[in-house]
N, C-alpha and C. Protein backbone atom coordinates (compact mmCIF):
# COMPACT_ATOMS: atom_id res chain seq x y z
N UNK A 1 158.55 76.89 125.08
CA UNK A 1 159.36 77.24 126.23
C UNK A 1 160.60 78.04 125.83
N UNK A 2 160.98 77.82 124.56
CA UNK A 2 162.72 78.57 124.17
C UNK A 2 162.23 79.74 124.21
N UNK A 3 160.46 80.30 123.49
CA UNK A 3 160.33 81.87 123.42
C UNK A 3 160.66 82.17 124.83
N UNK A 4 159.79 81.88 125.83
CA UNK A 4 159.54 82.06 127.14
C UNK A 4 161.18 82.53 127.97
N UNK A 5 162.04 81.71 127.70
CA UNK A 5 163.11 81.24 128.07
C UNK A 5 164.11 82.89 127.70
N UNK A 6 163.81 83.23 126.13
CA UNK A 6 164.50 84.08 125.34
C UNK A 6 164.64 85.59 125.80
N UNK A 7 162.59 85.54 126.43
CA UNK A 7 162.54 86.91 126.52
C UNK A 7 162.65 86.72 127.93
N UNK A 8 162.27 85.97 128.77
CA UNK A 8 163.34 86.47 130.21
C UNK A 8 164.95 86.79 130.43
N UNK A 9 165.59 85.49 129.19
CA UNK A 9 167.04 86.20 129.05
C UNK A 9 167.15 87.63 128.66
N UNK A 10 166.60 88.09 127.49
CA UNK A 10 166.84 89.85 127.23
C UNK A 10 166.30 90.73 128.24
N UNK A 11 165.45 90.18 128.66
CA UNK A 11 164.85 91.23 129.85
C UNK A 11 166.01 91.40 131.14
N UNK A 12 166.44 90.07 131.31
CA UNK A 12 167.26 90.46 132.55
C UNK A 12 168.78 90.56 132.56
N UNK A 13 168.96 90.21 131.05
CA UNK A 13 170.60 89.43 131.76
C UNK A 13 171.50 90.64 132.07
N UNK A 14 171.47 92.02 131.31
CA UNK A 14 172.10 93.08 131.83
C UNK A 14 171.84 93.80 133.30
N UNK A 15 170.53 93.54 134.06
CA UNK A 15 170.42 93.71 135.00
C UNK A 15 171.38 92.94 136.09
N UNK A 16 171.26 91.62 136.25
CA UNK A 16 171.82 90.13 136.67
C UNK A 16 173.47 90.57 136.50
N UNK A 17 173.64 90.84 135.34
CA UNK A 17 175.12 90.98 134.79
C UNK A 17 175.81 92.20 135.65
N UNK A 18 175.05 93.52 135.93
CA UNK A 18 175.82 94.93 136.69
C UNK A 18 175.67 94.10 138.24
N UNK A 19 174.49 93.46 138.94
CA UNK A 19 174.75 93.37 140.20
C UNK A 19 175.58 92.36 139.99
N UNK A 20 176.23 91.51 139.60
CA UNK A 20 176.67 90.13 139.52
C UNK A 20 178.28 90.81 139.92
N UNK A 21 177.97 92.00 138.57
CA UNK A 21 179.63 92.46 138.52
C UNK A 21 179.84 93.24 139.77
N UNK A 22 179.03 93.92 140.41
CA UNK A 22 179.30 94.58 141.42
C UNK A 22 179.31 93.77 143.09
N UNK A 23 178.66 92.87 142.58
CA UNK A 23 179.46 91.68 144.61
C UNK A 23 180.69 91.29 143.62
N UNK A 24 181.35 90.68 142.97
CA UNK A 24 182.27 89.98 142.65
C UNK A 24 183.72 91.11 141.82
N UNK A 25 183.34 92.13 141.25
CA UNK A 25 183.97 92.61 140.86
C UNK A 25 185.07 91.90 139.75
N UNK A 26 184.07 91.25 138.69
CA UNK A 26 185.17 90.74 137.75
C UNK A 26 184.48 90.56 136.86
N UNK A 27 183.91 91.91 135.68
CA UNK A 27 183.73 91.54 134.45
C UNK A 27 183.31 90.44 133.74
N UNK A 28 184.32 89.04 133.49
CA UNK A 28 184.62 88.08 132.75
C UNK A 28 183.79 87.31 133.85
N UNK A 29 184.46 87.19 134.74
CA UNK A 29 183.59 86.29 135.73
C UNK A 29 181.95 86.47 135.92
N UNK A 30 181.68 87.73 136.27
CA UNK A 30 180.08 88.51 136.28
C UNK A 30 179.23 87.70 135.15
N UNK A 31 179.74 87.59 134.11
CA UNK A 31 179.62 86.84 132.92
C UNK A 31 179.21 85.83 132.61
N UNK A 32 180.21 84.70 133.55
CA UNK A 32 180.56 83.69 132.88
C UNK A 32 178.92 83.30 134.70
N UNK A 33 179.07 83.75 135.61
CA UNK A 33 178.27 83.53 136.90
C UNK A 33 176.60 83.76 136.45
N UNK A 34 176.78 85.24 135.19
CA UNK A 34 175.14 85.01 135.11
C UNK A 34 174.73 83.77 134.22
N UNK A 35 175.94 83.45 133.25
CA UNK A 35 175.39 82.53 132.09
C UNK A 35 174.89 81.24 132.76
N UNK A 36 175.84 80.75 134.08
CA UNK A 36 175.61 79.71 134.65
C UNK A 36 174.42 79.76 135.12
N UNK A 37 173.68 80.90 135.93
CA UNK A 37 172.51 80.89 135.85
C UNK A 37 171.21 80.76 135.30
N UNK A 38 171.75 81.24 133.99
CA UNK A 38 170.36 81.31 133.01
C UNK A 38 171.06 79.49 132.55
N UNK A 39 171.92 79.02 132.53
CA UNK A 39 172.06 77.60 132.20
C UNK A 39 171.38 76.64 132.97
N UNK A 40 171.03 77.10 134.33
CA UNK A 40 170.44 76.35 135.08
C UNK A 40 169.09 76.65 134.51
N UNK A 41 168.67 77.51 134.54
CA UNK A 41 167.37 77.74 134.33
C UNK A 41 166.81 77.24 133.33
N UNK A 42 167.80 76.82 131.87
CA UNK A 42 167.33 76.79 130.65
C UNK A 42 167.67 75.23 130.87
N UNK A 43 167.90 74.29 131.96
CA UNK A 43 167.58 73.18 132.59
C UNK A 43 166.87 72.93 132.91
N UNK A 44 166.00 73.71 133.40
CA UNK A 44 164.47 73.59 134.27
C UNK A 44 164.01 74.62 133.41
N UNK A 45 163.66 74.53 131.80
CA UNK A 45 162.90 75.45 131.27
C UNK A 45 161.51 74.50 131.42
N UNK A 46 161.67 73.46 131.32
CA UNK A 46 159.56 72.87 131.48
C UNK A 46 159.16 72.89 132.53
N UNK A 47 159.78 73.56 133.46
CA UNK A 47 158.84 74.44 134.86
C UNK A 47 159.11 75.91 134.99
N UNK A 48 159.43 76.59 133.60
CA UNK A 48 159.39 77.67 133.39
C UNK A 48 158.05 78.31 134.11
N UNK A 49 156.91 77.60 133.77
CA UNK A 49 154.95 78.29 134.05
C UNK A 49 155.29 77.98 135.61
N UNK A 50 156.03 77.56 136.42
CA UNK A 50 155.57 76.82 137.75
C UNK A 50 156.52 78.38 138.33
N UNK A 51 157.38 78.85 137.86
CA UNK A 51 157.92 80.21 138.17
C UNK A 51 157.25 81.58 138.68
N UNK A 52 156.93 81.68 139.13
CA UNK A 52 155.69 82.70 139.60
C UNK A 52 156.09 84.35 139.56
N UNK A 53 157.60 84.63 139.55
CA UNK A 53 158.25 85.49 139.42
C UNK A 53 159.55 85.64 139.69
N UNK A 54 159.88 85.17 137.90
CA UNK A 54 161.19 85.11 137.36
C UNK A 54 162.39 86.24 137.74
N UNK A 55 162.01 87.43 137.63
CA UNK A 55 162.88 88.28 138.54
C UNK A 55 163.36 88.45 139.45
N UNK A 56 162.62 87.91 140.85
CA UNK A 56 163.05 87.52 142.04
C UNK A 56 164.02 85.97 142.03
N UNK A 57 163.09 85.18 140.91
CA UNK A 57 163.88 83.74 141.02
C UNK A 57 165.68 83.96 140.49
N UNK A 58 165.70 84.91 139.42
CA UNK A 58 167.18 85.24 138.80
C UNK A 58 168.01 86.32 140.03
N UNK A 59 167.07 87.27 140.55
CA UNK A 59 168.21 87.64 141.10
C UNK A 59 168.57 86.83 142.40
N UNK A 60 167.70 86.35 143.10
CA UNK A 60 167.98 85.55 144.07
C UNK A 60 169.48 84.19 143.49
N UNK A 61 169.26 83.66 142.28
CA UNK A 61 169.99 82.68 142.06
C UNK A 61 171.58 83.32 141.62
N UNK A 62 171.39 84.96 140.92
CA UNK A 62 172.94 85.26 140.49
C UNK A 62 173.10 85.61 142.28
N UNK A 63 172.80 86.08 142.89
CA UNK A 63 173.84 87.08 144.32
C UNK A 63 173.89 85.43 145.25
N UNK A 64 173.31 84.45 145.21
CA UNK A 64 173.82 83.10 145.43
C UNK A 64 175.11 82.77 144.99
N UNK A 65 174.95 82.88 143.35
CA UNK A 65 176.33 82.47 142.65
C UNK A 65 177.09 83.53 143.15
N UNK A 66 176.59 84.56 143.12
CA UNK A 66 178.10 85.71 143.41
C UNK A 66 178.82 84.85 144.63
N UNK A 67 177.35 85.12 145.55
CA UNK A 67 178.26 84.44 147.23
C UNK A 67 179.16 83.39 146.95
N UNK A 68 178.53 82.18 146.52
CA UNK A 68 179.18 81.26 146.17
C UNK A 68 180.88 81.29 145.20
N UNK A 69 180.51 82.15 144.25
CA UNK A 69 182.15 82.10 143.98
C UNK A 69 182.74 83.42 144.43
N UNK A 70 182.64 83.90 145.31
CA UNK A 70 183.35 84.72 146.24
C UNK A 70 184.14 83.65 147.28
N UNK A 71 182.69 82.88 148.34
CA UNK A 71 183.64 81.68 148.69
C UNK A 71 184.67 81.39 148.29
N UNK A 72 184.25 80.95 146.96
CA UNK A 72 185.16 79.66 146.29
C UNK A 72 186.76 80.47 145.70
N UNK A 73 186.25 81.59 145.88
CA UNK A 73 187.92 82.27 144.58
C UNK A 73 188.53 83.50 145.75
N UNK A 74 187.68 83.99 146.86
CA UNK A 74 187.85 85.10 147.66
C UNK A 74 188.58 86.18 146.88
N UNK A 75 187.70 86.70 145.95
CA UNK A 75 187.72 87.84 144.83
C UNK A 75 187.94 88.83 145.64
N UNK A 76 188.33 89.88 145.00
CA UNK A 76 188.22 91.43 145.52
C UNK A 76 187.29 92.00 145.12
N UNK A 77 186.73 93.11 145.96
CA UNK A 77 185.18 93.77 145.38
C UNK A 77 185.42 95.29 144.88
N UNK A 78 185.48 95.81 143.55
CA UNK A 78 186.22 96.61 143.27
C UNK A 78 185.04 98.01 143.96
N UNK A 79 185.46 99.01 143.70
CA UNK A 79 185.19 100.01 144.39
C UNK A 79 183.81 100.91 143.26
N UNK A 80 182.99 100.18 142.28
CA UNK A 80 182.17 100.98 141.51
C UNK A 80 181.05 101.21 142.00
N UNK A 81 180.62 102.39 142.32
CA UNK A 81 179.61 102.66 142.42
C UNK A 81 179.51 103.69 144.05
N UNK A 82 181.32 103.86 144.49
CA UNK A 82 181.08 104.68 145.72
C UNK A 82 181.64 105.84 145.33
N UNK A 83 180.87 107.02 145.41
CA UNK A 83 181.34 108.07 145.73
C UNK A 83 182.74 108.68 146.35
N UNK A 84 183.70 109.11 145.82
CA UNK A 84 184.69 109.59 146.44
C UNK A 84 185.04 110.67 145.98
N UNK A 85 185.12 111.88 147.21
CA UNK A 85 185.47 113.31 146.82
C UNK A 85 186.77 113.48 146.24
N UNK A 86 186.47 114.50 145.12
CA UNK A 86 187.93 114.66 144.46
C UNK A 86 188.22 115.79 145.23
N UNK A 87 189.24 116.15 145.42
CA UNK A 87 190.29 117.04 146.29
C UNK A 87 190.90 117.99 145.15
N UNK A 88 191.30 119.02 145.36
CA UNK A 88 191.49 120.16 144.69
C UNK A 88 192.98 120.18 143.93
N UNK A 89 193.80 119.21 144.79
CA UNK A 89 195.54 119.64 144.69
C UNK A 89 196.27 119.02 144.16
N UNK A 90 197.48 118.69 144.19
CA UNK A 90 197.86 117.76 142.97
C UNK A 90 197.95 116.53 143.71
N UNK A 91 197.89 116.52 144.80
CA UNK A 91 197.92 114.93 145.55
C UNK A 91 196.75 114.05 145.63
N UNK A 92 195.84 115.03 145.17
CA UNK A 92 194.08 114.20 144.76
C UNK A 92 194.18 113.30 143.94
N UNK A 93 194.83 112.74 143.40
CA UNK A 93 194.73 111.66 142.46
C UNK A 93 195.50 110.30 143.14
N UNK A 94 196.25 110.52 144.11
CA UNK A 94 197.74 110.10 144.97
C UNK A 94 196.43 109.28 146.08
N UNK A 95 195.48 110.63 146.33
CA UNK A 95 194.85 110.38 148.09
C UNK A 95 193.90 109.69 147.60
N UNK A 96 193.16 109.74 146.21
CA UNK A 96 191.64 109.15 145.82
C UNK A 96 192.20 107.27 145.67
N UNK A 97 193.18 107.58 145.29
CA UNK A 97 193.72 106.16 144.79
C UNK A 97 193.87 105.06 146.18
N UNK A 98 194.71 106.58 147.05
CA UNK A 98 194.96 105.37 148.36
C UNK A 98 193.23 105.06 149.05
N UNK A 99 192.79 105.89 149.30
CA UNK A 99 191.30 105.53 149.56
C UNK A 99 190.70 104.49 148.83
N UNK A 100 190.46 104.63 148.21
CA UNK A 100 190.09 103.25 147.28
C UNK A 100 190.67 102.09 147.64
N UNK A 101 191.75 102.29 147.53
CA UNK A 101 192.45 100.95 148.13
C UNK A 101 192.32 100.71 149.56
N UNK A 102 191.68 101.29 150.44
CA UNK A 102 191.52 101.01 152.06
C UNK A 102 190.28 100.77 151.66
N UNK A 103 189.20 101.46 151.27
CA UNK A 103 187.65 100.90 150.99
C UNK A 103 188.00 99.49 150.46
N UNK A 104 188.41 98.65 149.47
CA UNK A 104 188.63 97.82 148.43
C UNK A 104 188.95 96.94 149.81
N UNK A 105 189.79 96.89 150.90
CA UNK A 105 190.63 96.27 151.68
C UNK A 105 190.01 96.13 152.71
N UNK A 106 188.73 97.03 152.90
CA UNK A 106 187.96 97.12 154.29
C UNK A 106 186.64 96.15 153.75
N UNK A 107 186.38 95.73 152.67
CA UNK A 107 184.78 95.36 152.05
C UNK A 107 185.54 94.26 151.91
N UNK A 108 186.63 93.69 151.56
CA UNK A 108 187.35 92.63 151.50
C UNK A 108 186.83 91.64 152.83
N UNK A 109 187.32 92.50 153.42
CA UNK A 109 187.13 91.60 154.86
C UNK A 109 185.92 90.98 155.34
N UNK A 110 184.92 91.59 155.18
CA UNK A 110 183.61 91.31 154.76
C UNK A 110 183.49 90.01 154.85
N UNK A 111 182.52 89.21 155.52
CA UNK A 111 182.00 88.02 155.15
C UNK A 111 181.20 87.89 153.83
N UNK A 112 181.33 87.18 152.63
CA UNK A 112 180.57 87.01 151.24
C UNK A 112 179.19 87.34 151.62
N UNK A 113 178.70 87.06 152.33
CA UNK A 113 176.87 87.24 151.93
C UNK A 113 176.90 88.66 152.80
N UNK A 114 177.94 89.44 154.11
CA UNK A 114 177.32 90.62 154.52
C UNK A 114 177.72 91.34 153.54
N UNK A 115 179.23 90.82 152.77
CA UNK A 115 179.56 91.93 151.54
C UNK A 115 178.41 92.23 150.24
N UNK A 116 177.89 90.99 150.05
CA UNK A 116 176.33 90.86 149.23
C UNK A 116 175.31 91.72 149.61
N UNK A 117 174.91 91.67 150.68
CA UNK A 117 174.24 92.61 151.33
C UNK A 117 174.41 93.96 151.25
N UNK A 118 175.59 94.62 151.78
CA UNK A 118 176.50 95.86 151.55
C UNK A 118 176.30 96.43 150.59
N UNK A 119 176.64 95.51 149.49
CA UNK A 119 176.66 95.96 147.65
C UNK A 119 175.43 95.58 147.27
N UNK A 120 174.79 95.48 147.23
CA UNK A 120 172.81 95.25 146.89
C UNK A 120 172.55 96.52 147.39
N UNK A 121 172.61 96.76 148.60
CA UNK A 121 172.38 98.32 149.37
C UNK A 121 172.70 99.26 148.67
N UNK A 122 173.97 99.19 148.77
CA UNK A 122 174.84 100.47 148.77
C UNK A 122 175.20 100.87 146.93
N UNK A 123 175.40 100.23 146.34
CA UNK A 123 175.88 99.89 144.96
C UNK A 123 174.17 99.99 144.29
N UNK A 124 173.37 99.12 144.44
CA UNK A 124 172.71 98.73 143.22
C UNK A 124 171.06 99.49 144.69
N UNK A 125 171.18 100.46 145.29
CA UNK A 125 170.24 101.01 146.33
C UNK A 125 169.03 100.29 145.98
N UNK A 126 169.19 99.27 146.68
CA UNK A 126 167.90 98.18 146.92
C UNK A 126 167.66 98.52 148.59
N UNK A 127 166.33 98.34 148.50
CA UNK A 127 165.67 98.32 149.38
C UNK A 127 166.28 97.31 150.35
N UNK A 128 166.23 97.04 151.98
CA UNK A 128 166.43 96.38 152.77
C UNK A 128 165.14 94.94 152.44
N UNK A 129 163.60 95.52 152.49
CA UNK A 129 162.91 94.41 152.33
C UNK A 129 163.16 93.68 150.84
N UNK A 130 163.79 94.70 149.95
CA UNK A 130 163.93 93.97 148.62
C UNK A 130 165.27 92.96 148.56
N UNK A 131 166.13 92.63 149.32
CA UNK A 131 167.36 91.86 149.21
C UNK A 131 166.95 91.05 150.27
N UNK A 132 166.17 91.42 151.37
CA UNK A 132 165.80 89.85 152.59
C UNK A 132 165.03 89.34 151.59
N UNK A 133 163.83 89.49 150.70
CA UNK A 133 163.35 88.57 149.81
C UNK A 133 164.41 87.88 148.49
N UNK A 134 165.01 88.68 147.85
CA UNK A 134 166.04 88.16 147.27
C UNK A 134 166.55 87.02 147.65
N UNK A 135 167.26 87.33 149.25
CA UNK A 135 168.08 86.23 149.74
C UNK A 135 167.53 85.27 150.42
N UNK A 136 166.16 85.51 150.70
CA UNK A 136 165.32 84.66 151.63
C UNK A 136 165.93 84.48 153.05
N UNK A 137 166.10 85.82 153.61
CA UNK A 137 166.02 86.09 154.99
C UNK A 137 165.21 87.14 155.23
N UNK A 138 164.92 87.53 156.97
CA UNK A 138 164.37 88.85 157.41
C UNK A 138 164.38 90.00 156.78
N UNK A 139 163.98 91.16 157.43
CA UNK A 139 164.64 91.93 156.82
C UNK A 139 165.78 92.48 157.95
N UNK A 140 165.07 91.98 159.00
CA UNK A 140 166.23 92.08 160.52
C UNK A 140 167.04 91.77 160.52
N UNK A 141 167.67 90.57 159.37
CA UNK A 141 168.91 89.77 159.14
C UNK A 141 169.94 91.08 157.98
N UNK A 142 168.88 91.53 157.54
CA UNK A 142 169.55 92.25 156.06
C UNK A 142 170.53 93.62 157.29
N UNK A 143 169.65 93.77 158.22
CA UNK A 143 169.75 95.06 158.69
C UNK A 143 170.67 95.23 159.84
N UNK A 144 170.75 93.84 160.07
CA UNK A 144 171.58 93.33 161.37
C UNK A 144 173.43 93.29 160.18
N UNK A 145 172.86 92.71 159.08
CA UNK A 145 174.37 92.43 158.54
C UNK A 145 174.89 93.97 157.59
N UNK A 146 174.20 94.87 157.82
CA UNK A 146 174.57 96.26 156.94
C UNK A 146 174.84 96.43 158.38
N UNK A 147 174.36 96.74 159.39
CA UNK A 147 174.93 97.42 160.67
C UNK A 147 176.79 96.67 160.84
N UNK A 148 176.30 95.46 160.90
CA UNK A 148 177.94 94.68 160.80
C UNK A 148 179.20 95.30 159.99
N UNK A 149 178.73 95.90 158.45
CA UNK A 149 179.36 95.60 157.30
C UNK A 149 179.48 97.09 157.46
N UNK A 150 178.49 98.10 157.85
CA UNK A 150 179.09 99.64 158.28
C UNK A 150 180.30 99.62 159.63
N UNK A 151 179.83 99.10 160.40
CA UNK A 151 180.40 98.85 161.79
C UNK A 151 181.91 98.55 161.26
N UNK A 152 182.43 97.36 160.57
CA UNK A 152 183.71 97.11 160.24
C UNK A 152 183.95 97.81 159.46
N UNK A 153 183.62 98.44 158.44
CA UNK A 153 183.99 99.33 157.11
C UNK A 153 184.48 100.88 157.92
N UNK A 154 183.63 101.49 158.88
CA UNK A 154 183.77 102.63 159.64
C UNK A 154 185.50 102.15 160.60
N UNK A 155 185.16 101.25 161.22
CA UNK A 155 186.67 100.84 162.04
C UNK A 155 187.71 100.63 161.31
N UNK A 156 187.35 100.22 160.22
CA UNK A 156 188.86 100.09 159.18
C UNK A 156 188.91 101.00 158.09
N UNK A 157 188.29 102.23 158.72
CA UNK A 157 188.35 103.56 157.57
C UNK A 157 188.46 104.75 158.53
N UNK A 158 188.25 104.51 159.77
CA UNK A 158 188.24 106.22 160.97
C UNK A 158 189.01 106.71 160.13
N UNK A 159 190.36 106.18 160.05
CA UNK A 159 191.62 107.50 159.53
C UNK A 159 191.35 107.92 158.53
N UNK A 160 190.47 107.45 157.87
CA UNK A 160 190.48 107.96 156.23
C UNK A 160 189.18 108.46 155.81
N UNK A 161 187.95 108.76 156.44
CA UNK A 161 187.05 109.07 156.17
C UNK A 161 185.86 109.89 156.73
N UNK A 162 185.31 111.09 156.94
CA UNK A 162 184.77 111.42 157.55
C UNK A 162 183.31 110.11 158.29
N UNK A 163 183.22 111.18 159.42
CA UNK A 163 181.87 110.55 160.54
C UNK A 163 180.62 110.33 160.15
N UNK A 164 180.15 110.94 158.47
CA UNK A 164 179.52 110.59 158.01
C UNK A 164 179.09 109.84 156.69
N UNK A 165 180.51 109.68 156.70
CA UNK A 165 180.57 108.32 155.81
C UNK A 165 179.99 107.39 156.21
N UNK A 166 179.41 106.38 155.40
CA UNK A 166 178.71 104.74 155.79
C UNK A 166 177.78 104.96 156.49
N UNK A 167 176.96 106.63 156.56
CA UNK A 167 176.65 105.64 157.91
C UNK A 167 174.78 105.20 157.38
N UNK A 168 174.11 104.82 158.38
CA UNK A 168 172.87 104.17 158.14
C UNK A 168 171.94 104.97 157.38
């Protein structure tokens, strides 16, 4: 079981580790959230064979933990992985910065699992049916809470972002 155990850890944990870091936005934490995972797992390694597909079982269990210590710490979700136009002038560095910080402040607000949702999408471009299986909902649920999570992100960005930002 430790082989078994070994090569699902190398296979996934850098995968586990970028989405982990990207709902939670904290490096050290991303870290310390996948290890807890593969700790659980390497708890229940003698129903390792009863696993039918370990990839779905890990990512489903880290974007849990993410949710879960998002709950628990109400982290900030840093801004990697969005696109933002650089501007030509010397205040482009002034305007990219304040943007960021209204995106950072608008995904904040976010309920933990639509912000999960959001960043599975948008960040790590998963499929809608691939994160309702992940999370073990619809995919009507996935699609209902990205409409939510554009819907508030667009209202707490009009001033700052074009009409075709966020959208579906």
């Amino acid at each position: 079981m430790q082989e078994k155990f070994e090569i699902i850890y190398k296979t996934y944990y850098k995968t586990l580790r970028n989405v982990v870091e990207n709902v939670i936005n904290d490096k050290d934490a991303s870290h310390d959230v996948v290890q807890e995972v593969f700790l659980k797992l390497w708890r229940k390694r003698d129903e390792l064979d009863l696993i039918l597909h370990p990839k779905s079982y890990l990512f489903k269990s880290a974007i849990n933990a993410s949710i879960s210590y998002l709950e628990n710490n109400k982290q900030k979700v840093q801004l990697t992985g969005i696109d933002i136009p650089v501007l030509e002038n010397a205040d482009s560095n002034l305007l990219t910065k304040e943007l960021e910080i209204k995106i950072q402040i608008a995904l904040n607000k976010l309920p933990p699992k639509c912000k999960a949702i959001f960043v599975l999408s948008r960040f790590e471009n998963m499929k809608y049916k691939d994160i309702a299986g992940i999370l073990d909902v619809s995919e009507k649920t996935v699609e209902n809470q990205m409409g939510i999570a554009l819907k508030r992100m667009r209202e707490d960005l009009q001033n700052y972002i074009g009409k075709s930002f966020l959208s579906l």
